[in-house]
Protein backbone atom coordinates (compact mmCIF):
# COMPACT_ATOMS: atom_id res chain seq x y z
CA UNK A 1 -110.79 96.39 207.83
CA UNK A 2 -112.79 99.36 207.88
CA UNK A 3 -111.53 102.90 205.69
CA UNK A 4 -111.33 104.55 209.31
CA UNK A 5 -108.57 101.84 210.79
CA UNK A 6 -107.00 102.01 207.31
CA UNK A 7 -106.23 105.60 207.08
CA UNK A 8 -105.47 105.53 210.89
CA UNK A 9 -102.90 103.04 210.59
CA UNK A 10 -101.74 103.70 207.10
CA UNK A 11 -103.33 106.42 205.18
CA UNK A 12 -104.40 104.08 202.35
CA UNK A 13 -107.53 102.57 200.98
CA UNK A 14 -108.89 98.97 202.79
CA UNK A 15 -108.31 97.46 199.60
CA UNK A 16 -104.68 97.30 199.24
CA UNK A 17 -103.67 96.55 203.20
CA UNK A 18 -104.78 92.91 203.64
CA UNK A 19 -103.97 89.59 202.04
CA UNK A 20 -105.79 86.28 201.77
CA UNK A 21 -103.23 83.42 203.76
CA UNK A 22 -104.41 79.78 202.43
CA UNK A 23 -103.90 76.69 204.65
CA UNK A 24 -103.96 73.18 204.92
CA UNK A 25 -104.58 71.58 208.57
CA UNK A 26 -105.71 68.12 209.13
CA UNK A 27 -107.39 67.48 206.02
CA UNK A 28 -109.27 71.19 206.14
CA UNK A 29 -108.48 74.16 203.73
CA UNK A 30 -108.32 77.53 206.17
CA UNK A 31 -108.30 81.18 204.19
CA UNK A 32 -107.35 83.65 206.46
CA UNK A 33 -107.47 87.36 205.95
CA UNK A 34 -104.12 89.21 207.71
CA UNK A 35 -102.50 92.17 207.25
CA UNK A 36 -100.35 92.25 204.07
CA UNK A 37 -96.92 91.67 204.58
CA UNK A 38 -95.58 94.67 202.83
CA UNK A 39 -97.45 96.87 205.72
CA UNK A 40 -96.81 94.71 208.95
CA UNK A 41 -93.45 96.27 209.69
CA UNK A 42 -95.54 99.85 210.24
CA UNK A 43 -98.25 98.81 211.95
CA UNK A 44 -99.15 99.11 215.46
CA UNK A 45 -100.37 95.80 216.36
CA UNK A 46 -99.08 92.48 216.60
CA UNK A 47 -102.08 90.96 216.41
CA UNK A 48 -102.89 91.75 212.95
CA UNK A 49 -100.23 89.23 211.34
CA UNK A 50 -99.94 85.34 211.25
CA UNK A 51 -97.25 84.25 213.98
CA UNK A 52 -95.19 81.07 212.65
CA UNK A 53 -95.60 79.64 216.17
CA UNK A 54 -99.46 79.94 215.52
CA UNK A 55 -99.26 77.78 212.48
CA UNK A 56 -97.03 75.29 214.55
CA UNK A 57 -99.39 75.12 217.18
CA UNK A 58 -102.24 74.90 215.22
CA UNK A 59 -100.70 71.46 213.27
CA UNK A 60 -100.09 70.07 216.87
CA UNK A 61 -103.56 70.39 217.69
CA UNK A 62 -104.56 69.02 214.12
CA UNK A 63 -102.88 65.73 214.64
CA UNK A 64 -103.63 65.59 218.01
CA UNK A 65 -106.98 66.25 218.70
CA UNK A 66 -107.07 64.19 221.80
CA UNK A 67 -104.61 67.05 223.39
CA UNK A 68 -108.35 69.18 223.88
CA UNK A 69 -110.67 66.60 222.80
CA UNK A 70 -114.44 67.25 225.10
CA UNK A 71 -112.53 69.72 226.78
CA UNK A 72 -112.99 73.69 227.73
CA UNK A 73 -110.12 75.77 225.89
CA UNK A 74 -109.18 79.45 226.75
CA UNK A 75 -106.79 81.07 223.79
CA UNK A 76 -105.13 84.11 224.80
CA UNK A 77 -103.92 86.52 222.13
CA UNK A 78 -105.05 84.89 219.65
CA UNK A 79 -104.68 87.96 217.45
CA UNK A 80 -106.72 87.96 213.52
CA UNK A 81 -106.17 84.29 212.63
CA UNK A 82 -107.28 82.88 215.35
CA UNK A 83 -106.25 79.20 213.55
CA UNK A 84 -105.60 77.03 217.02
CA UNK A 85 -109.09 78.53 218.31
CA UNK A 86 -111.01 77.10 214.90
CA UNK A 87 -108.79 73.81 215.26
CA UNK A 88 -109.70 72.94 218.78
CA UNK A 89 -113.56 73.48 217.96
CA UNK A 90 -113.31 70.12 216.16
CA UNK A 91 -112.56 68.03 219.58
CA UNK A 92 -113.42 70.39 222.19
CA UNK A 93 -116.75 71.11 223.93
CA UNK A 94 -116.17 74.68 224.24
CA UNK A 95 -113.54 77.29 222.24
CA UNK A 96 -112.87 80.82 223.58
CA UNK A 97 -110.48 82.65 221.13
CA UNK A 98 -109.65 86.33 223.17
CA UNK A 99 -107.06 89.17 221.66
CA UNK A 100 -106.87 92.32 223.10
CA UNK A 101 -106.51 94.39 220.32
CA UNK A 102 -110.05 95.54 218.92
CA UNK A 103 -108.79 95.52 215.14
CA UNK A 104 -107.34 92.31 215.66
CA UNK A 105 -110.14 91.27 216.93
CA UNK A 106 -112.63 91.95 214.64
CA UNK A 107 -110.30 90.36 211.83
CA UNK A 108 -110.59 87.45 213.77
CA UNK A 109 -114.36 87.41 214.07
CA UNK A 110 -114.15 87.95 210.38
CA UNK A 111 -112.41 85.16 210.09
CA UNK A 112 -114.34 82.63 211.99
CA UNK A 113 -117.06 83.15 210.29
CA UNK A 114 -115.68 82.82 207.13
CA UNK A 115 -114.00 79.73 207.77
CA UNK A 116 -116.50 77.71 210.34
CA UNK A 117 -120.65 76.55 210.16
CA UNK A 118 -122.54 75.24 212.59
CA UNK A 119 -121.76 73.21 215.18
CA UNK A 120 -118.60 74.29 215.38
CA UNK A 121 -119.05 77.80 214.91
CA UNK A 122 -121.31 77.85 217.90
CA UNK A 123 -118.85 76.23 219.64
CA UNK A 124 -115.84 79.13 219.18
CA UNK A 125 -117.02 82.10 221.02
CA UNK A 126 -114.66 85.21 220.52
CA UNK A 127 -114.19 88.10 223.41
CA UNK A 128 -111.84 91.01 224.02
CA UNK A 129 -109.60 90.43 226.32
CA UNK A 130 -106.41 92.66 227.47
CA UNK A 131 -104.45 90.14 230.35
CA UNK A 132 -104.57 92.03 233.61
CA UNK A 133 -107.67 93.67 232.81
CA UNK A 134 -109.53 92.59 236.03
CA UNK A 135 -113.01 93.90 234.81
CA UNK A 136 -112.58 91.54 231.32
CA UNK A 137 -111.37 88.55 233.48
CA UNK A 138 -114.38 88.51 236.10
CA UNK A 139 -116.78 88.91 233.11
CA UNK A 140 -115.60 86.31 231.36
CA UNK A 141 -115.31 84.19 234.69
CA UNK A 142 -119.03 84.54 235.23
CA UNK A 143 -119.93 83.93 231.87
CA UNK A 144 -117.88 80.75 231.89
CA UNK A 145 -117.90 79.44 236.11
CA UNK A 146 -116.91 75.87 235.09
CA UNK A 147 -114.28 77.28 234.35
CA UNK A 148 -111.10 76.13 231.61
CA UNK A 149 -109.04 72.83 230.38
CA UNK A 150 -106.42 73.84 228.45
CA UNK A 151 -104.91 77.58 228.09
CA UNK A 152 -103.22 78.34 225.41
CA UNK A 153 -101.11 81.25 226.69
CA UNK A 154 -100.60 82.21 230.12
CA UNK A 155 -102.72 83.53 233.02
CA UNK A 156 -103.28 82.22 236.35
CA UNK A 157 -107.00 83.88 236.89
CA UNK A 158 -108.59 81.11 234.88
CA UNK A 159 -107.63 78.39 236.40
CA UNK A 160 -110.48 76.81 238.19
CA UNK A 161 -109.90 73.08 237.50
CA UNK A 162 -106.55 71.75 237.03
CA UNK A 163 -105.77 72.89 233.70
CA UNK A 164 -102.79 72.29 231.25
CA UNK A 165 -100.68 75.76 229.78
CA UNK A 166 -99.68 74.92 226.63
CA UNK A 167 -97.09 78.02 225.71
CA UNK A 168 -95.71 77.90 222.45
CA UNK A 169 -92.92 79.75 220.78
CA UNK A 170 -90.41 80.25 217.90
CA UNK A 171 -86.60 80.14 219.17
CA UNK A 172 -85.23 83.79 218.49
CA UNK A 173 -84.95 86.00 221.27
CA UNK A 174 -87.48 84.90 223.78
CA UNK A 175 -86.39 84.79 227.73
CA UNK A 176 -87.69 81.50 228.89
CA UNK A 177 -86.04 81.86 232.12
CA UNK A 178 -88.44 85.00 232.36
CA UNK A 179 -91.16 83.27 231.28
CA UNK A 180 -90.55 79.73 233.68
CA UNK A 181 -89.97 82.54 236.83
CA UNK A 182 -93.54 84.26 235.99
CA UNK A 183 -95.13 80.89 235.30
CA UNK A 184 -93.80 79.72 238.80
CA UNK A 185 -94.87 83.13 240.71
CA UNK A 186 -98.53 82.50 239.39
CA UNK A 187 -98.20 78.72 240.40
CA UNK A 188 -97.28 77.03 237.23
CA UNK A 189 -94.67 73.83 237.57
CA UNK A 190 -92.83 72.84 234.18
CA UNK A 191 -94.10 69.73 233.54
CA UNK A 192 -92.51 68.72 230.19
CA UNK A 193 -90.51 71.07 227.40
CA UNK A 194 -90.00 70.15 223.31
CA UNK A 195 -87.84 69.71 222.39
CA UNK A 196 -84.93 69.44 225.02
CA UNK A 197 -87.11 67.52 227.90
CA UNK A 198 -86.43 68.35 231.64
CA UNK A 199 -83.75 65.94 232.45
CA UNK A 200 -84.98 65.63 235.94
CA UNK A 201 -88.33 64.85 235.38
CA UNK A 202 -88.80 60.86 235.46
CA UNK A 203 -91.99 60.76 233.63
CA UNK A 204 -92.39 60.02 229.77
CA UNK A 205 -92.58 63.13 227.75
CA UNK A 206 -95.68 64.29 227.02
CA UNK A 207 -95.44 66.85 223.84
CA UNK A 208 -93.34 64.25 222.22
CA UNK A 209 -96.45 61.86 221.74
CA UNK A 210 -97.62 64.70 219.95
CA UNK A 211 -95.09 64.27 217.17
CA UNK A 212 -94.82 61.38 214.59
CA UNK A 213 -91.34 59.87 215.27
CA UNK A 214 -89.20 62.24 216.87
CA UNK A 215 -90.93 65.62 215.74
CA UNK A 216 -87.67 66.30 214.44
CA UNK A 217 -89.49 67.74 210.83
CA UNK A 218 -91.25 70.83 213.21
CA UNK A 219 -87.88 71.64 214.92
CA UNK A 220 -85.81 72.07 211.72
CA UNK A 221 -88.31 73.98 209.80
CA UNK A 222 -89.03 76.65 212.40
CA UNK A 223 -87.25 75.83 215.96
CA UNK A 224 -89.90 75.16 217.52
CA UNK A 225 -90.61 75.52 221.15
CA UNK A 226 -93.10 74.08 223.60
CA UNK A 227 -93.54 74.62 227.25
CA UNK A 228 -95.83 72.50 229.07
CA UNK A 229 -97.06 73.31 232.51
CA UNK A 230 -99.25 72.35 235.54
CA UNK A 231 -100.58 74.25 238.25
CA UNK A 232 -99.16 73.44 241.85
């Protein structure tokens, strides 16, 4: 983090507002740089921090590399640690990690490159993107016409094939019905949910093939919540 952003956000020196996170996902060792704790509850973006439902994600995608294994994967808000975005470069073909916060995202390409070498590093490409910025979404669509697999987040504009939304969350105050009634207006069906299921849906679950046993060891620890969608 540069002095400037420091004294903007804080008014103190680069070296005292950032810690060193260390982690251990399917068999690799991850060190990622994020905002120190004792400063998150001040600053202005979100994007800055390591989001439990990040890490959660993140060891989904580690035991389950088949989830976007030779496939094209679009993170949105990604934020600094960008940890699902550096995951999926092991299986995928192609990795594109977006945040729209600048210092967030910078962190992140910090981060990357600190953590990745080639091949995979070529294969996570990082980009600024704020959702709804029209200008930033038709850029990127040209840059990428074939278009994307698997989104982790949630945005209609990129779907050009018939991708999976993988939108994952820890239980606190979060308005799913909010989130299922946007997903619908942009023409996302609910295809599966972790770890309740969709009673109505006669088709085997597919985020619980995810889990070893029952999955019940993610729940506990963090209440963990997956939703799982198609387009129409």
């Amino acid at each position: 983090m540069s002095d400037g952003v420091a004294a903007e956000m804080f008014g103190i020196s680069p070296s005292s507002d950032n810690e060193v996170i260390e982690l251990e996902l399917g068999g690799w060792t991850f060190k990622i740089e994020v905002l120190s704790k004792v400063h998150q509850h001040t600053c202005k973006s979100t994007g800055l921090m390591l989001w439990e439902s990040a890490r959660f994600m993140a060891s989904v995608l580690a035991k389950n590399p088949a989830i976007v294994s030779g496939k094209r994967v679009l993170e949105l808000g990604c934020g600094s640690g960008g940890i699902c975005s550096m995951i999926a470069a092991r299986s995928a073909d192609l990795v594109l990690g977006t945040d729209g916060d600048t210092k967030a995202l910078d962190l992140l390409k910090q981060n990357v490159n600190s953590n990745l070498r080639p091949p995979l590093l070529d294969k996570l490409i990082t980009r600024r993107l704020e959702w709804g910025n029209t200008d930033q979404i038709e850029a990127i669509k040209e840059a990428h016409a074939g278009g994307f697999d698997i989104i982790i987040g949630t945005d209609k504009h990129w779907c050009d094939l018939e991708p999976a939304l993988i939108l994952c969350h820890i239980f606190r105050r979060v308005d799913e019905p909010s989130i299922l009634s946007a997903a619908s207006h942009f023409g996302f069906r609910l295809v599966d949910k972790w770890p309740i299921g969709i009673p109505t849906n006669p088709s085997p679950s597919i985020i619980k093939t995810w889990f070893p046993e029952n999955g019940s060891e993610h729940v506990e620890s963090g209440a963990l919540h997956i939703l799982y969608f198609h387009m129409e």
